[in-house]
N, C-alpha and C. Protein backbone atom coordinates (compact mmCIF):
# COMPACT_ATOMS: atom_id res chain seq x y z
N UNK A 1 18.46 20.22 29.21
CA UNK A 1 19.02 18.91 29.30
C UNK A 1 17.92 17.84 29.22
N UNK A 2 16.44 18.30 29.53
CA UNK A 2 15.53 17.11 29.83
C UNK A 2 15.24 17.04 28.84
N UNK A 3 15.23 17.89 27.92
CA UNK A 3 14.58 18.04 26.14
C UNK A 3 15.36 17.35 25.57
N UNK A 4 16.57 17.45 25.54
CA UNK A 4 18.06 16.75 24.66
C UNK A 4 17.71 15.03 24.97
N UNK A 5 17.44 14.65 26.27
CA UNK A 5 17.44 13.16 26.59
C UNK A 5 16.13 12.98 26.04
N UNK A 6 15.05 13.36 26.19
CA UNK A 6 14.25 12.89 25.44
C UNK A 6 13.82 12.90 24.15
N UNK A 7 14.46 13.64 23.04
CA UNK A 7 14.71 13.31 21.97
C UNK A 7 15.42 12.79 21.52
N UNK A 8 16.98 12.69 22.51
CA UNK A 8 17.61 11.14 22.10
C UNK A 8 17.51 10.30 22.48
N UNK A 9 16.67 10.37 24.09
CA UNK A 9 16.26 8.47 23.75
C UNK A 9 15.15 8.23 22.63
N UNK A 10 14.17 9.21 21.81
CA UNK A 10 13.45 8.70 20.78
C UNK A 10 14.39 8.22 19.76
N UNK A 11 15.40 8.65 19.19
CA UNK A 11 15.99 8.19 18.07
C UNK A 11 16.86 7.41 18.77
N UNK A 12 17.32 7.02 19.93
CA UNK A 12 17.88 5.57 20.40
C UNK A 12 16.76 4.53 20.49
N UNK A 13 15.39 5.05 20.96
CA UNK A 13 14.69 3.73 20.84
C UNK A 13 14.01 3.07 19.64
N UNK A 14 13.96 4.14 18.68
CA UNK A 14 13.72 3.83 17.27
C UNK A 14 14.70 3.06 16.63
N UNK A 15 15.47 3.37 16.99
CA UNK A 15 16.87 3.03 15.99
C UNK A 15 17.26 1.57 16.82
N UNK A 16 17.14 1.12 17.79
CA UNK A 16 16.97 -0.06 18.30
C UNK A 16 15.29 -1.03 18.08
N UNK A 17 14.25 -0.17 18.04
CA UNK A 17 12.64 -0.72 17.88
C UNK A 17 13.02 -1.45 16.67
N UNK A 18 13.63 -0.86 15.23
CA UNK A 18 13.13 -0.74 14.28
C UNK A 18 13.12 -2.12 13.61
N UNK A 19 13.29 -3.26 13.94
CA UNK A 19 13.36 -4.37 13.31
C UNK A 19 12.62 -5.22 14.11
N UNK A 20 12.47 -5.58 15.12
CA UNK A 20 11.02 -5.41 16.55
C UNK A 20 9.69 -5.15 15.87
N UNK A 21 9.77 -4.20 15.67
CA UNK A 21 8.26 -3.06 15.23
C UNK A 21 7.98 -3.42 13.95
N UNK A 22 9.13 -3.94 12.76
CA UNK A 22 8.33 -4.19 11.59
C UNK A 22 8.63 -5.27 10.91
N UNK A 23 9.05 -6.19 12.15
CA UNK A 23 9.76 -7.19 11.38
C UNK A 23 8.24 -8.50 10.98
N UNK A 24 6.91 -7.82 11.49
CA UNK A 24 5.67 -8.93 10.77
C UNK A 24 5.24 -7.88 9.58
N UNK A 25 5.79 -6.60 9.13
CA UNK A 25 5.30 -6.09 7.82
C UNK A 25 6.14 -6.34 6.94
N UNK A 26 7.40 -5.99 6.67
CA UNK A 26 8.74 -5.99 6.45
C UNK A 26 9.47 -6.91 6.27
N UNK A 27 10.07 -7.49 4.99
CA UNK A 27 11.65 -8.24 5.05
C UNK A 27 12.58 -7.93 5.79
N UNK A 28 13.50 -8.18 6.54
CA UNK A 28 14.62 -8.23 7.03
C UNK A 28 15.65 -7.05 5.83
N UNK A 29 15.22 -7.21 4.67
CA UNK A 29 16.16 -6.21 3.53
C UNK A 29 15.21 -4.45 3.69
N UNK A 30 14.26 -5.04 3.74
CA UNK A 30 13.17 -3.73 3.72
C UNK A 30 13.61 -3.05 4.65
N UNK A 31 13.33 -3.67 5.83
CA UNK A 31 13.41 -2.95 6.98
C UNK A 31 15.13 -2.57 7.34
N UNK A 32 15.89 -2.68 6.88
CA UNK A 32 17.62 -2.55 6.42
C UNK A 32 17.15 -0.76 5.85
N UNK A 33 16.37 -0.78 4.66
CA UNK A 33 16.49 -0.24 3.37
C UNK A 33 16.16 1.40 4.30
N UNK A 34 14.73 0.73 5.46
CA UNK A 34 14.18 1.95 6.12
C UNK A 34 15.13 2.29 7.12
N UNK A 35 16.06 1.85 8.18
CA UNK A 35 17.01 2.09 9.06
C UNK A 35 17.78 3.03 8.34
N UNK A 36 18.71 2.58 6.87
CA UNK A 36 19.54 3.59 5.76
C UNK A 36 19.19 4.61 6.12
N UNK A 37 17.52 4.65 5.38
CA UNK A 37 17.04 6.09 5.17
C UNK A 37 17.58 7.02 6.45
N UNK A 38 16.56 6.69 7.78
CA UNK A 38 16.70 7.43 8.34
C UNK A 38 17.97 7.70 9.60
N UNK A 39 18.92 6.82 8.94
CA UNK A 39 20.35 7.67 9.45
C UNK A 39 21.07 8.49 8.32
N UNK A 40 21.13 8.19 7.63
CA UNK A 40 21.38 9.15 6.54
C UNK A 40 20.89 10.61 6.14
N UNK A 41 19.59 10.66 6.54
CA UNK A 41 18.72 11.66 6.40
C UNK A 41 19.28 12.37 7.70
N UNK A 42 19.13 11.77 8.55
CA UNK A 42 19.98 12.22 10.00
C UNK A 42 21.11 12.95 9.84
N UNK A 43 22.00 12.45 9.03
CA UNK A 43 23.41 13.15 8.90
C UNK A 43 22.70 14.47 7.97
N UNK A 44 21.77 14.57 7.17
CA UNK A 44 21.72 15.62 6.16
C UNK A 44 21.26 16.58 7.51
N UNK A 45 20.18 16.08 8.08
CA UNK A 45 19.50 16.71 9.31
C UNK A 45 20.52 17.71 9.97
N UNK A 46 21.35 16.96 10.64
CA UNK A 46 22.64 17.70 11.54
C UNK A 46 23.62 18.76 10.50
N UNK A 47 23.75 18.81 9.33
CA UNK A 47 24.77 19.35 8.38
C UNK A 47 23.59 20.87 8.06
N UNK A 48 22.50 20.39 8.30
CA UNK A 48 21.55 21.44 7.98
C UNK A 48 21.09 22.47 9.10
N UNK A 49 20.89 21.50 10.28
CA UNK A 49 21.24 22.28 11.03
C UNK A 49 22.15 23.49 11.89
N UNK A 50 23.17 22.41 11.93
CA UNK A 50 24.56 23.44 12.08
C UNK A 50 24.72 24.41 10.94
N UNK A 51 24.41 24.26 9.42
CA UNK A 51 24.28 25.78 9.08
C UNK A 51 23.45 26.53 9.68
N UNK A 52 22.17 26.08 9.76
CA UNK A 52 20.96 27.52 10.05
C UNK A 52 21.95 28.09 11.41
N UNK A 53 22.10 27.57 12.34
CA UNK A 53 22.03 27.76 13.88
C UNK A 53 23.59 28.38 13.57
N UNK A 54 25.04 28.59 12.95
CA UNK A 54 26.11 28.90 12.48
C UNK A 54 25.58 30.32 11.56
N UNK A 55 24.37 30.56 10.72
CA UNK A 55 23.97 31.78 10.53
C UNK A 55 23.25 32.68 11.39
N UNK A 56 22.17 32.08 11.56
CA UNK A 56 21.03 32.79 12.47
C UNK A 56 21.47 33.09 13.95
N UNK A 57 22.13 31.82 15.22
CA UNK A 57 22.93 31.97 16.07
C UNK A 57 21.22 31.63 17.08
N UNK A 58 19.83 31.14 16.38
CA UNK A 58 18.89 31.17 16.96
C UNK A 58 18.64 29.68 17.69
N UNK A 59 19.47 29.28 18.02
CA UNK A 59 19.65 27.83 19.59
C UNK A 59 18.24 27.16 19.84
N UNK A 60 17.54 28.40 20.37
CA UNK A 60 16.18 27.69 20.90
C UNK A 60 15.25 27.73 19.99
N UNK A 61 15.08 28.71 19.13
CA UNK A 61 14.50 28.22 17.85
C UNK A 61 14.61 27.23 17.37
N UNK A 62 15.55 26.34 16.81
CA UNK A 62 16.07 25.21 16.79
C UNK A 62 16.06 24.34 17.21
N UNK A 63 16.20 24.36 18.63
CA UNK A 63 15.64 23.20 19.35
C UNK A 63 14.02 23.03 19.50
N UNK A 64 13.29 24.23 19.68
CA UNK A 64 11.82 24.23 19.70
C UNK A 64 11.02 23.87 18.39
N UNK A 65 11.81 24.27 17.32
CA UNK A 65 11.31 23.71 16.13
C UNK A 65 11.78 21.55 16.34
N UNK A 66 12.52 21.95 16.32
CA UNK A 66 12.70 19.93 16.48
C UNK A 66 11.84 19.29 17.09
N UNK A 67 11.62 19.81 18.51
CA UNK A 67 10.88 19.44 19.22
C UNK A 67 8.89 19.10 18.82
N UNK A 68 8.44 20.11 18.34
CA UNK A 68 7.42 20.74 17.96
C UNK A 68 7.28 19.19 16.62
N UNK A 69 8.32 19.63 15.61
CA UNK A 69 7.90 18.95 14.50
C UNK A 69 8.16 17.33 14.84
N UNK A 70 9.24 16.81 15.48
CA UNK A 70 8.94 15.71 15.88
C UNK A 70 7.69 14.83 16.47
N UNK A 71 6.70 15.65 17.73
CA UNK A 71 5.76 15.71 18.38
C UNK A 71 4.77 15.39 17.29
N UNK A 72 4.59 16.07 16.45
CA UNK A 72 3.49 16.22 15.22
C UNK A 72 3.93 14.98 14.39
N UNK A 73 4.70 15.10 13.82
CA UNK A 73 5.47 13.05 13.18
C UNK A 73 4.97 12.33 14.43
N UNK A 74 5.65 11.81 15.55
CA UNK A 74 4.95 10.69 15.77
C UNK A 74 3.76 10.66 16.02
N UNK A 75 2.68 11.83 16.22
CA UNK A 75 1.32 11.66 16.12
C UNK A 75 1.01 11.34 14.85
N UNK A 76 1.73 11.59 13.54
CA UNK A 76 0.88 11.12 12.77
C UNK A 76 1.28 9.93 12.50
N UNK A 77 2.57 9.17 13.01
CA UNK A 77 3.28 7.96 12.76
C UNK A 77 2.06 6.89 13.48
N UNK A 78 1.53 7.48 14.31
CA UNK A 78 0.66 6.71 15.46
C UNK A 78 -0.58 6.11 14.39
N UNK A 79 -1.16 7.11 13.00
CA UNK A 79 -1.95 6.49 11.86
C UNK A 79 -1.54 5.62 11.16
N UNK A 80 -0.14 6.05 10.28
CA UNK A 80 0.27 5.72 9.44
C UNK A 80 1.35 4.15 9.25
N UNK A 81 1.67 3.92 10.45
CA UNK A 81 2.68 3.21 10.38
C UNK A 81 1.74 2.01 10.77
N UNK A 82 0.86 2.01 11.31
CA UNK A 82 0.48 0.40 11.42
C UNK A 82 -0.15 0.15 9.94
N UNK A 83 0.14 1.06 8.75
CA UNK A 83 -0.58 0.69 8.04
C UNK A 83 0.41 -0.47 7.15
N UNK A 84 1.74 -0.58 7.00
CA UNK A 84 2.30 -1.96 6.49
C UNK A 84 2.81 -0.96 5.10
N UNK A 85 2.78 -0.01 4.76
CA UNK A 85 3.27 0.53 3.27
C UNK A 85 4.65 0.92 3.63
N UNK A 86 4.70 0.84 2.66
CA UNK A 86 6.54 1.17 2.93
C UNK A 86 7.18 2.05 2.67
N UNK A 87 5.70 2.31 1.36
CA UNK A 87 6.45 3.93 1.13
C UNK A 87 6.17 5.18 2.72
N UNK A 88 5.03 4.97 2.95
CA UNK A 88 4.72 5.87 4.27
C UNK A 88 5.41 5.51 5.58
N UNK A 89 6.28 4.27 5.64
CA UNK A 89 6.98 4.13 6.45
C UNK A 89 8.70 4.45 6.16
N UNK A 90 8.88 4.77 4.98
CA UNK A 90 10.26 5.27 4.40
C UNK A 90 9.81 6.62 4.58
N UNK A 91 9.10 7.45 4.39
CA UNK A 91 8.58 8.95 4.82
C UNK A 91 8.54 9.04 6.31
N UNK A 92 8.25 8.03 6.85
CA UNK A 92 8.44 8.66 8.44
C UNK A 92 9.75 8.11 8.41
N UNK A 93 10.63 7.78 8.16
CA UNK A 93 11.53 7.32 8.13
C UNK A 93 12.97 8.46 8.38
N UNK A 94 12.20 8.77 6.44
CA UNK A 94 13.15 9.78 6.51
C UNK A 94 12.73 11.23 7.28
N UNK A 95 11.88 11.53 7.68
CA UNK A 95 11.37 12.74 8.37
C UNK A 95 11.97 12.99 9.65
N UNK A 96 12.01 11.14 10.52
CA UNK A 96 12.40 11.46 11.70
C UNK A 96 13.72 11.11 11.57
N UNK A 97 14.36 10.52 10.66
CA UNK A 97 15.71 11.11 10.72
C UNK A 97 16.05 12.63 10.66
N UNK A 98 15.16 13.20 9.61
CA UNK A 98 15.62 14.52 9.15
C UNK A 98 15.60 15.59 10.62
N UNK A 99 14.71 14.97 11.46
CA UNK A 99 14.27 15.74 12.21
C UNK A 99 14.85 15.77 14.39
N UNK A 100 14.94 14.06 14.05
CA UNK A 100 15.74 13.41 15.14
C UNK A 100 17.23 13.54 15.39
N UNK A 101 17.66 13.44 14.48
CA UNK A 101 18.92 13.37 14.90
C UNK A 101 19.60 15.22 14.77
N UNK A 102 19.02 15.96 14.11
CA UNK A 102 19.99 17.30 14.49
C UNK A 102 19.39 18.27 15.89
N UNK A 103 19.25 16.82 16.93
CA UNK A 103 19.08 17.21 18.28
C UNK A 103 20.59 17.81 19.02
N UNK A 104 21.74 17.21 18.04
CA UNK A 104 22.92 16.81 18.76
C UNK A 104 23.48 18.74 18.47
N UNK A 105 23.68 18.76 16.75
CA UNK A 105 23.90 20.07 16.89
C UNK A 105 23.41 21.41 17.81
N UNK A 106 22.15 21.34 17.84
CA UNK A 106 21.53 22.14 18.04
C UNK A 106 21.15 22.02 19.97
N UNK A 107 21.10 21.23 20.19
CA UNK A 107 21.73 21.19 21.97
C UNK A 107 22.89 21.56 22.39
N UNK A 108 24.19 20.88 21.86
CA UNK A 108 25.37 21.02 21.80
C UNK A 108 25.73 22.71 21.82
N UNK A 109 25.06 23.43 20.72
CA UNK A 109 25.89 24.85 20.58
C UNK A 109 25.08 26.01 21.37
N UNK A 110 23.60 25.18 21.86
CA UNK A 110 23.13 25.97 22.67
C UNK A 110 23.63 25.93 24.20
N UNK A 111 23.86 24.73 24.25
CA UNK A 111 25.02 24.41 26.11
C UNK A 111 26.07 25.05 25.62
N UNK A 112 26.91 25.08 24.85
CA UNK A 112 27.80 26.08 24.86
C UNK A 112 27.94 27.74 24.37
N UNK A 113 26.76 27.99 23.88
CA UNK A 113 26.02 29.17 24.14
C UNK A 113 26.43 29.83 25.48
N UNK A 114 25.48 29.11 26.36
CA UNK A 114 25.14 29.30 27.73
C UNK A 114 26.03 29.32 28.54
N UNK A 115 27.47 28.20 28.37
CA UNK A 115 28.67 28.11 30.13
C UNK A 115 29.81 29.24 28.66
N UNK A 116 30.07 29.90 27.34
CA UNK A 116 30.71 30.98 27.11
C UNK A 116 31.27 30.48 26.45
């Protein structure tokens, strides 16, 4: 449960930061263009997930991989993003969508894994 809240408050506080955080690099359309990305990528995220975890049936794999690869993105977000490009900020963009949001599947079927 402490893992699930803290990867969704990252993609709640991102997804609220995100016009805050780049609104002195960024147009108001730009920074629109990067929010898209990474809810969208999000939905591919969760659709991708729930297959693997619907074949494999491997829960914590799943969640430990999210975890793991998220950790490693925002360390490198911590270089890259003050740099003002947009393309490297549409790449973290879409990464931590890809990567943030199929917290929901993959918590979800592991709590119900667990109470049957």
């Amino acid at each position: 449960m402490i893992t699930f809240i803290i990867v969704w408050g990252n993609y709640i506080t991102l997804g609220n930061c995100l016009t805050p955080m780049f609104s002195a690099q960024f147009t108001p359309s730009k920074i629109s263009i990067i929010g898209l990305m990474f809810v969208l990528t999000g939905v591919i995220g969760c659709y991708m997930m729930g297959i693997y975890i619907d074949k494999t049936q491997k829960h914590l794999f799943g969640i430990r991989f999210i975890v793991i690869a998220l950790a490693t993105l925002y360390i490198i977000a911590i270089f890259v993003l003050p740099l003002g490009n947009l393309g490297a900020t549409c790449g973290f963009a879409f990464f931590a969508g890809l990567l943030n949001v199929p917290i929901l599947p993959s918590s979800y079927s592991f709590a119900t894994k667990l109470t049957g």
